[in-house]
Structures are given as structure tokens and as C-alpha cells.
Protein backbone atom coordinates (compact mmCIF):
# COMPACT_ATOMS: atom_id res chain seq x y z
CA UNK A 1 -21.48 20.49 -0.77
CA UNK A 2 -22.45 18.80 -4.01
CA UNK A 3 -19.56 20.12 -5.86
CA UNK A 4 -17.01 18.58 -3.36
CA UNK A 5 -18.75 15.66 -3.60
CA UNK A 6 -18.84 15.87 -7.67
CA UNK A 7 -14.73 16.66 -6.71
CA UNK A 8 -14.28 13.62 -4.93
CA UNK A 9 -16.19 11.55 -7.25
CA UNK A 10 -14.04 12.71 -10.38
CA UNK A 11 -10.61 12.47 -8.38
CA UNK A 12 -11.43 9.05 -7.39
CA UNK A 13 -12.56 7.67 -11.05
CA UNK A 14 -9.69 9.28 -12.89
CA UNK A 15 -7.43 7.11 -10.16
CA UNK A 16 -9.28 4.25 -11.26
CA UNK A 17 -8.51 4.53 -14.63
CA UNK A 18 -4.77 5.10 -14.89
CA UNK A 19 -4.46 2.13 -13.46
CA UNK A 20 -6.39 0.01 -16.00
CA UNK A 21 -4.76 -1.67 -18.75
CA UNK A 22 -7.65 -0.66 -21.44
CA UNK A 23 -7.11 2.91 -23.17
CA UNK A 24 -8.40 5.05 -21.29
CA UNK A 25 -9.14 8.89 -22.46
CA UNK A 26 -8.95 12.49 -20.52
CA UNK A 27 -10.30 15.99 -21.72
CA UNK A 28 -8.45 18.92 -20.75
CA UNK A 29 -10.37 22.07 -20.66
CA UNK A 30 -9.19 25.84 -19.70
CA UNK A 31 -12.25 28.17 -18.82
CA UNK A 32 -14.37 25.84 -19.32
CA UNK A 33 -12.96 24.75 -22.83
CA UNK A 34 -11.86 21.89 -23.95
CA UNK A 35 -8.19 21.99 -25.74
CA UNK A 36 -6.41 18.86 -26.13
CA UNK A 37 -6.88 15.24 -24.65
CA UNK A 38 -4.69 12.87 -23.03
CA UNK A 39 -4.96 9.09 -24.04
CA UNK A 40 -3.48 6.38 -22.11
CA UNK A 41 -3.61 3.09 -24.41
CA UNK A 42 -1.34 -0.35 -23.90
CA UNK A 43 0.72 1.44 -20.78
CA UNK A 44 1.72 4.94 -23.27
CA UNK A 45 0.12 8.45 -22.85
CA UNK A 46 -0.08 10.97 -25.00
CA UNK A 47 -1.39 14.64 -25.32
CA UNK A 48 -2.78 16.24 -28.36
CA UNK A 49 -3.72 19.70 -28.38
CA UNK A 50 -6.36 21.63 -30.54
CA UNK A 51 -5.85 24.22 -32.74
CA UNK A 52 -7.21 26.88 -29.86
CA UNK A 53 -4.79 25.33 -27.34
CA UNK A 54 -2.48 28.21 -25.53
CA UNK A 55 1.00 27.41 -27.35
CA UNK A 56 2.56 27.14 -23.82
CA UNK A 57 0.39 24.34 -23.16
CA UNK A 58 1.61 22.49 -26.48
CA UNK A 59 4.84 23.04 -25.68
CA UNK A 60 4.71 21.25 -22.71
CA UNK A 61 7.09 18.54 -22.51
CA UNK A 62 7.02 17.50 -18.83
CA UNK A 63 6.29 13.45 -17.65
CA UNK A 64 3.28 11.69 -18.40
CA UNK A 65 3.12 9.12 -15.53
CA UNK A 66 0.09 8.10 -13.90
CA UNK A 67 -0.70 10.94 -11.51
CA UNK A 68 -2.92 12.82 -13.27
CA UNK A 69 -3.31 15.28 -11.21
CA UNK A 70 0.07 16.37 -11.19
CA UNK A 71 -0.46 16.78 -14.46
CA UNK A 72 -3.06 18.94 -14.54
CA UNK A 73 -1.10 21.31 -11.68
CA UNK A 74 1.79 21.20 -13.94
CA UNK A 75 -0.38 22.92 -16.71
CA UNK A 76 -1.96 24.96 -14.17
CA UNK A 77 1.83 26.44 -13.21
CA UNK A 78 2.66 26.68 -17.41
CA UNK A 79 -0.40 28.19 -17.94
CA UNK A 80 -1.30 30.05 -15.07
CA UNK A 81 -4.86 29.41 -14.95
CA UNK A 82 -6.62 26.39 -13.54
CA UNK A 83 -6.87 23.53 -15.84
CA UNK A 84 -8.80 20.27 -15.43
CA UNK A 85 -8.97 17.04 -16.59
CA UNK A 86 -12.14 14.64 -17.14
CA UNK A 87 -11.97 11.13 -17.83
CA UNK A 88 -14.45 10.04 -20.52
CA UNK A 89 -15.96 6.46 -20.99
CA UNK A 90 -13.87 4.64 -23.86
């Protein structure tokens, strides 16, 4: 029960943030490690990957709008493993 809760928690903060106009900053992890980051700053987004980053995850080239979520599904697909994204403090 606390993970849902946790779930809910994290899905409702990262909607907080795409909406802000301050940069606002994502981790994206596979397995439990992180590989690139997604920054939002003055309305733009951008991904950067790590050097450890699965190349079809770099290679992605798909829409950064502000649904998250989708986002992380569409890595998911590319990838086919789960992959997650956690909003940090800026």
C-alpha cells in the first residue's frame, strides 16, 4: 500500500512541475540506474544521456511535451524494459 501511495505521490509532483515556468530537472533510471536526465528550463526540454545509456535510448528522437509520462512509456516501448522518471528539487 505504501508504494502506491509513494506512486501517486511521484505522479502527482512530476505534474506539478511541467507546468512551472522555473527549470525543472528529471532522472531517468533503467534497473534501478540512473542514465540520462531530462531538463525543462524557460518552456525547452532536453535529454542527455550518460555514457552507460542503452544506445536505443540515445537515439530516441520522439516529442518532448509536457506529459512525462508518456515519455517514460515511450522509452519503456524503445527499450523494452520499464523506465522511470524522478523529478529532483532544482
Amino acid at each position: 500500500m505504501l508504494d502506491l501511495a509513494s506512486d501517486i505521490v511521484a505522479r502527482a509532483t512530476r505534474l506539478l512541475f511541467v507546468d512551472r515556468a522555473e527549470p525543472a530537472l528529471w532522472t531517468i533510471a533503467v534497473d534501478g540506474r540512473v542514465v540520462g536526465t531530462l531538463l525543462c528550463e524557460a518552456g525547452v526540454r532536453r535529454l542527455a544521456w550518460f555514457k552507460e545509456a542503452d544506445p536505443r535510448l540515445a537515439a530516441y528522437a520522439g516529442p518532448l511535451d509536457d506529459d512525462v509520462e508518456a515519455l517514460a512509456e515511450a522509452l519503456a516501448a524503445r527499450l523494452g524494459r520499464p523506465v522511470s522518471l524522478e523529478s529532483l528539487a532544482t
